[in-house]
Protein backbone atom coordinates (compact mmCIF):
# COMPACT_ATOMS: atom_id res chain seq x y z
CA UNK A 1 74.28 127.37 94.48
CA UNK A 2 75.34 126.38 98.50
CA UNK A 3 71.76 125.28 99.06
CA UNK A 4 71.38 123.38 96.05
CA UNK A 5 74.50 121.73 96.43
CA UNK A 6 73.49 121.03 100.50
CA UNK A 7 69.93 119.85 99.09
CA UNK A 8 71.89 117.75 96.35
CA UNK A 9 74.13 115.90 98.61
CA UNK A 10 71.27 115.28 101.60
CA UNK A 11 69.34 113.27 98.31
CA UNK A 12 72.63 111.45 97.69
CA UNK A 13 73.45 110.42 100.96
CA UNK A 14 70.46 109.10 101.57
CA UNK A 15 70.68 106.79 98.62
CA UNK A 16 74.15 105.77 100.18
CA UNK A 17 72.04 104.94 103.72
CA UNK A 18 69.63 103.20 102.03
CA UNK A 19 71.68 100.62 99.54
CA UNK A 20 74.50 99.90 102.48
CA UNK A 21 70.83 99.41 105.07
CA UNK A 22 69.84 96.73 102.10
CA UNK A 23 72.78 95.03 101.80
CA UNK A 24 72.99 94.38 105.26
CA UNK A 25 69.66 93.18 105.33
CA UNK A 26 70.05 90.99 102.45
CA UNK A 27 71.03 87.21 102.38
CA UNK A 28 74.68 87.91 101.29
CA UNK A 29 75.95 85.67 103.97
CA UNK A 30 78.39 88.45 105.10
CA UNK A 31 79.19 89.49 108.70
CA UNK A 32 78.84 93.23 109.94
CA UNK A 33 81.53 92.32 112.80
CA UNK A 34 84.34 90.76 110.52
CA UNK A 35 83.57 91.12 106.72
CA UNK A 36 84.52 94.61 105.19
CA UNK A 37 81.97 96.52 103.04
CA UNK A 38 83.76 95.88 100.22
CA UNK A 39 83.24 92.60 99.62
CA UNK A 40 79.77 93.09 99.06
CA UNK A 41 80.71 93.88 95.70
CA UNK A 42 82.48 90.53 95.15
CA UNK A 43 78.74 89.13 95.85
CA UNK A 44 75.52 88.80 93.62
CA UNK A 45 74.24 91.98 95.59
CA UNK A 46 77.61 94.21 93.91
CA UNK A 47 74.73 97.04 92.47
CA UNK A 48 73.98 97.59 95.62
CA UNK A 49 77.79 98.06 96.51
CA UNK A 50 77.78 100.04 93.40
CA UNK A 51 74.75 102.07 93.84
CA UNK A 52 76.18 102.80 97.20
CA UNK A 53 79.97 104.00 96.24
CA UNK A 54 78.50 105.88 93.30
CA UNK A 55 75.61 107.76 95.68
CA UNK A 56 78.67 108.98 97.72
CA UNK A 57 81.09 110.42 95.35
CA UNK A 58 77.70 112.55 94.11
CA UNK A 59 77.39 113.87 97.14
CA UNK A 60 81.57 114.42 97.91
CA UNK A 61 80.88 116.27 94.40
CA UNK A 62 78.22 118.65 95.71
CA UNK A 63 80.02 119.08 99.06
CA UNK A 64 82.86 120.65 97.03
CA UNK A 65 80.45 122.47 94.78
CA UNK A 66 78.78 123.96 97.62
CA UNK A 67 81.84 124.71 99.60
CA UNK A 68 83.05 126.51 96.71
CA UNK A 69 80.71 128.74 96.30
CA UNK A 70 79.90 129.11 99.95
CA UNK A 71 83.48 129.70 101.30
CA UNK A 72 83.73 133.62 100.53
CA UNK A 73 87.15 134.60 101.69
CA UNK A 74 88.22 131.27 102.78
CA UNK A 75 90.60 130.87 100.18
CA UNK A 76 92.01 128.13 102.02
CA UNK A 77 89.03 125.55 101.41
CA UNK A 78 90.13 125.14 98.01
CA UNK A 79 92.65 122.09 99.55
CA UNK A 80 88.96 120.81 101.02
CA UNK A 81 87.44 121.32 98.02
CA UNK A 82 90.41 119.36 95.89
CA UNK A 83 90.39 116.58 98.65
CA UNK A 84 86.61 115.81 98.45
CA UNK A 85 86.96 115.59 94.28
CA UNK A 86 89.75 113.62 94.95
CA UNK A 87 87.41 111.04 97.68
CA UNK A 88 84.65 111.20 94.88
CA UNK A 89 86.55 110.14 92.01
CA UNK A 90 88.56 106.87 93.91
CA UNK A 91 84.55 106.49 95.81
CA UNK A 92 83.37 106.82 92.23
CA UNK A 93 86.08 104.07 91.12
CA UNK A 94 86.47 101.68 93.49
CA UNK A 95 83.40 99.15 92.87
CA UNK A 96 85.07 98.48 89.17
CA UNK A 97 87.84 97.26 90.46
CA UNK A 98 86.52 94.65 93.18
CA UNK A 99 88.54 93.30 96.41
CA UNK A 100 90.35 89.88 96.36
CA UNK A 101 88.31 87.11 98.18
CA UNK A 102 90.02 86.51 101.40
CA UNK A 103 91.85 83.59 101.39
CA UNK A 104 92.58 83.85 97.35
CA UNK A 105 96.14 85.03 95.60
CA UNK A 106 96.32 88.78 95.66
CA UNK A 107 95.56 90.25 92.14
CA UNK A 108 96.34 93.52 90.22
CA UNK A 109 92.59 94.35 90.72
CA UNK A 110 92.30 93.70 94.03
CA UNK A 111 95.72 95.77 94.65
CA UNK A 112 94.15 99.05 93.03
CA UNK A 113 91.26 98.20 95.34
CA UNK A 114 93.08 98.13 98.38
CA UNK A 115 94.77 101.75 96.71
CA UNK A 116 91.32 103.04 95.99
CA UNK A 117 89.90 102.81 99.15
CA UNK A 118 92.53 103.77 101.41
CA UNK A 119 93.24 106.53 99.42
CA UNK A 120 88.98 107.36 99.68
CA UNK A 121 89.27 106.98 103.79
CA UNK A 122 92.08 109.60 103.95
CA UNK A 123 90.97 112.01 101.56
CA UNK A 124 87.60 112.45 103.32
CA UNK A 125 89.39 112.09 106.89
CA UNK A 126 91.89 115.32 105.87
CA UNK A 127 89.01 116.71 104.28
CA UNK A 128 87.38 117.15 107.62
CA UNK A 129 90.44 118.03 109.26
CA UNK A 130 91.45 120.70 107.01
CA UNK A 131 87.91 122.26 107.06
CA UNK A 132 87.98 122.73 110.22
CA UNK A 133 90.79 124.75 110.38
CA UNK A 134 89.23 126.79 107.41
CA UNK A 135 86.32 127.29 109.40
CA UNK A 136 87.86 127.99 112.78
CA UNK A 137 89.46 130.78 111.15
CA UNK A 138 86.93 132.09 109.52
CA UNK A 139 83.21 133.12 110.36
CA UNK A 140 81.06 131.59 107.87
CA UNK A 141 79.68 128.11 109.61
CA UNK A 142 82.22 128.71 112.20
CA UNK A 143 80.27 126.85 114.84
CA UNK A 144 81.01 123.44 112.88
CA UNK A 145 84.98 123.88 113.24
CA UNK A 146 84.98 121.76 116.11
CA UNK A 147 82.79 119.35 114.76
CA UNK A 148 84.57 119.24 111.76
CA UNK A 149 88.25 118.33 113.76
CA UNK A 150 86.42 115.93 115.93
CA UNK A 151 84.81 113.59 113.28
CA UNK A 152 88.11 114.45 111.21
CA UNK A 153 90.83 112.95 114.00
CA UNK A 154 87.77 109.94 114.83
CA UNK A 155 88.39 108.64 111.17
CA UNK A 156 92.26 109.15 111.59
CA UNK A 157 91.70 106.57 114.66
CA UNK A 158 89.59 104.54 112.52
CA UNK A 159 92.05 104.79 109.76
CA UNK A 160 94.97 103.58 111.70
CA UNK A 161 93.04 100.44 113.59
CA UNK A 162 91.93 99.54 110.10
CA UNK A 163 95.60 99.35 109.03
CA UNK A 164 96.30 98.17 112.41
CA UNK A 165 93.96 94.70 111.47
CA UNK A 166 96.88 93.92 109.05
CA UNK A 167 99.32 92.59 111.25
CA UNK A 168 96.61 91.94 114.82
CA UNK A 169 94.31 89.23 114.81
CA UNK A 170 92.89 90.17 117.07
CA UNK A 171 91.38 94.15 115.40
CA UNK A 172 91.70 91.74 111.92
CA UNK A 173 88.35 89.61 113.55
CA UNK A 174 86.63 92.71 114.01
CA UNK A 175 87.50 94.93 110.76
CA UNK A 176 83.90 94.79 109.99
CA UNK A 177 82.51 96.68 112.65
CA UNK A 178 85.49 98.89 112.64
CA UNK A 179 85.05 99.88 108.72
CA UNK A 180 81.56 100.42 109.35
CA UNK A 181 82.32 102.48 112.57
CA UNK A 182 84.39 104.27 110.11
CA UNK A 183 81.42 104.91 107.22
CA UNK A 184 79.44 106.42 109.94
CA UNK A 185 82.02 108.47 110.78
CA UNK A 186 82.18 110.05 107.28
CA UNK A 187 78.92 109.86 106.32
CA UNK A 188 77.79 111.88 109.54
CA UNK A 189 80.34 114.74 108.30
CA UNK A 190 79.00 114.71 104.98
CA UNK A 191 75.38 114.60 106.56
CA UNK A 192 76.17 117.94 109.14
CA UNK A 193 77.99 120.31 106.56
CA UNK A 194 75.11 119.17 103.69
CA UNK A 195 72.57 120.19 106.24
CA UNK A 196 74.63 123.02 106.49
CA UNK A 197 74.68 124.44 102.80
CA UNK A 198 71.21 123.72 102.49
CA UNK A 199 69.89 125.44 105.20
């Protein structure tokens, strides 16, 4: 069940690479360095936003399947395992409720947005975290602990300069290329332990 889940999650996150790769190649009119991801789905390329945000709870979803099964005695992953359901069901969520356009009154919607996704960057960030503790303890895929904690505390960093751009101008002109910065971040974890169940 680990390898299908690995194998299932490898085929999802590529679909996530491949619809944020279009959308950045398409004529939305949107900047890399100061528009967040997000708004793509407030353009006329939101399935691609969509297609993107759904790809990645799948593969959050086999993640936790396969750590489940996978763990053994690690009785411990099963706060990983309850984090990453909780990342794919606000991932899963978050393109039905879309983001406010910048400059426009704040709305209910765009509120649960701003909920949904920050609650989606820390799940996956304490995810990684946690896991690697698991795993340091442990001796099943204990060479990935420290990879784990690494990519964890880089998308705590990313995390807080992204909540940072709130009040700073300054990080606020650049919150595209931070966000994105951030996506790699997570979708590099999700890429190395996937690789991992699979193999």
């Amino acid at each position: 069940m680990t390898q299908i889940a690995g194998l299932v999650a490898l085929a999802s996150l590529a679909v996530v690479v491949a619809a944020l790769a279009y959308l950045h190649i398409a004529p939305t009119g949107l900047s890399p360095l100061r528009n967040a991801v997000s708004q793509y789905g407030i353009t006329p390329y939101r399935l691609g936003y969509r297609v993107a945000t759904i790809a990645f709870a799948l593969a959050a979803v086999a993640l936790a399947v396969g750590l489940a099964s996978g763990a053994g005695a690690h009785e411990q992953a099963s706060l990983v395992v309850a984090l990453l359901v909780l990342f794919a069901l606000t991932r899963a969520l978050v393109s039905w409720f879309p983001m406010d356009a910048p400059g426009r009154t704040r709305t209910r919607t765009g509120a649960r947005h701003g909920l949904l996704a920050i609650t989606t960057f820390l799940a996956i960030a304490l995810a990684a975290l946690r896991l690697g503790t698991v795993l340091h303890a442990g001796t099943h895929w204990h060479s990935l602990a420290g990879v784990s904690t690494g990519l964890g505390w880089a998308m705590i960093a990313g995390l807080l300069v992204m909540l940072a751009a709130r009040s700073i101008p300054a990080i606020a002109a650049r919150f595209g290329a931070i966000e994105r910065g951030f996506y790699v971040l997570a979708i590099a974890w999700s890429v190395v332990f996937a690789v991992a169940f699979a193999g």
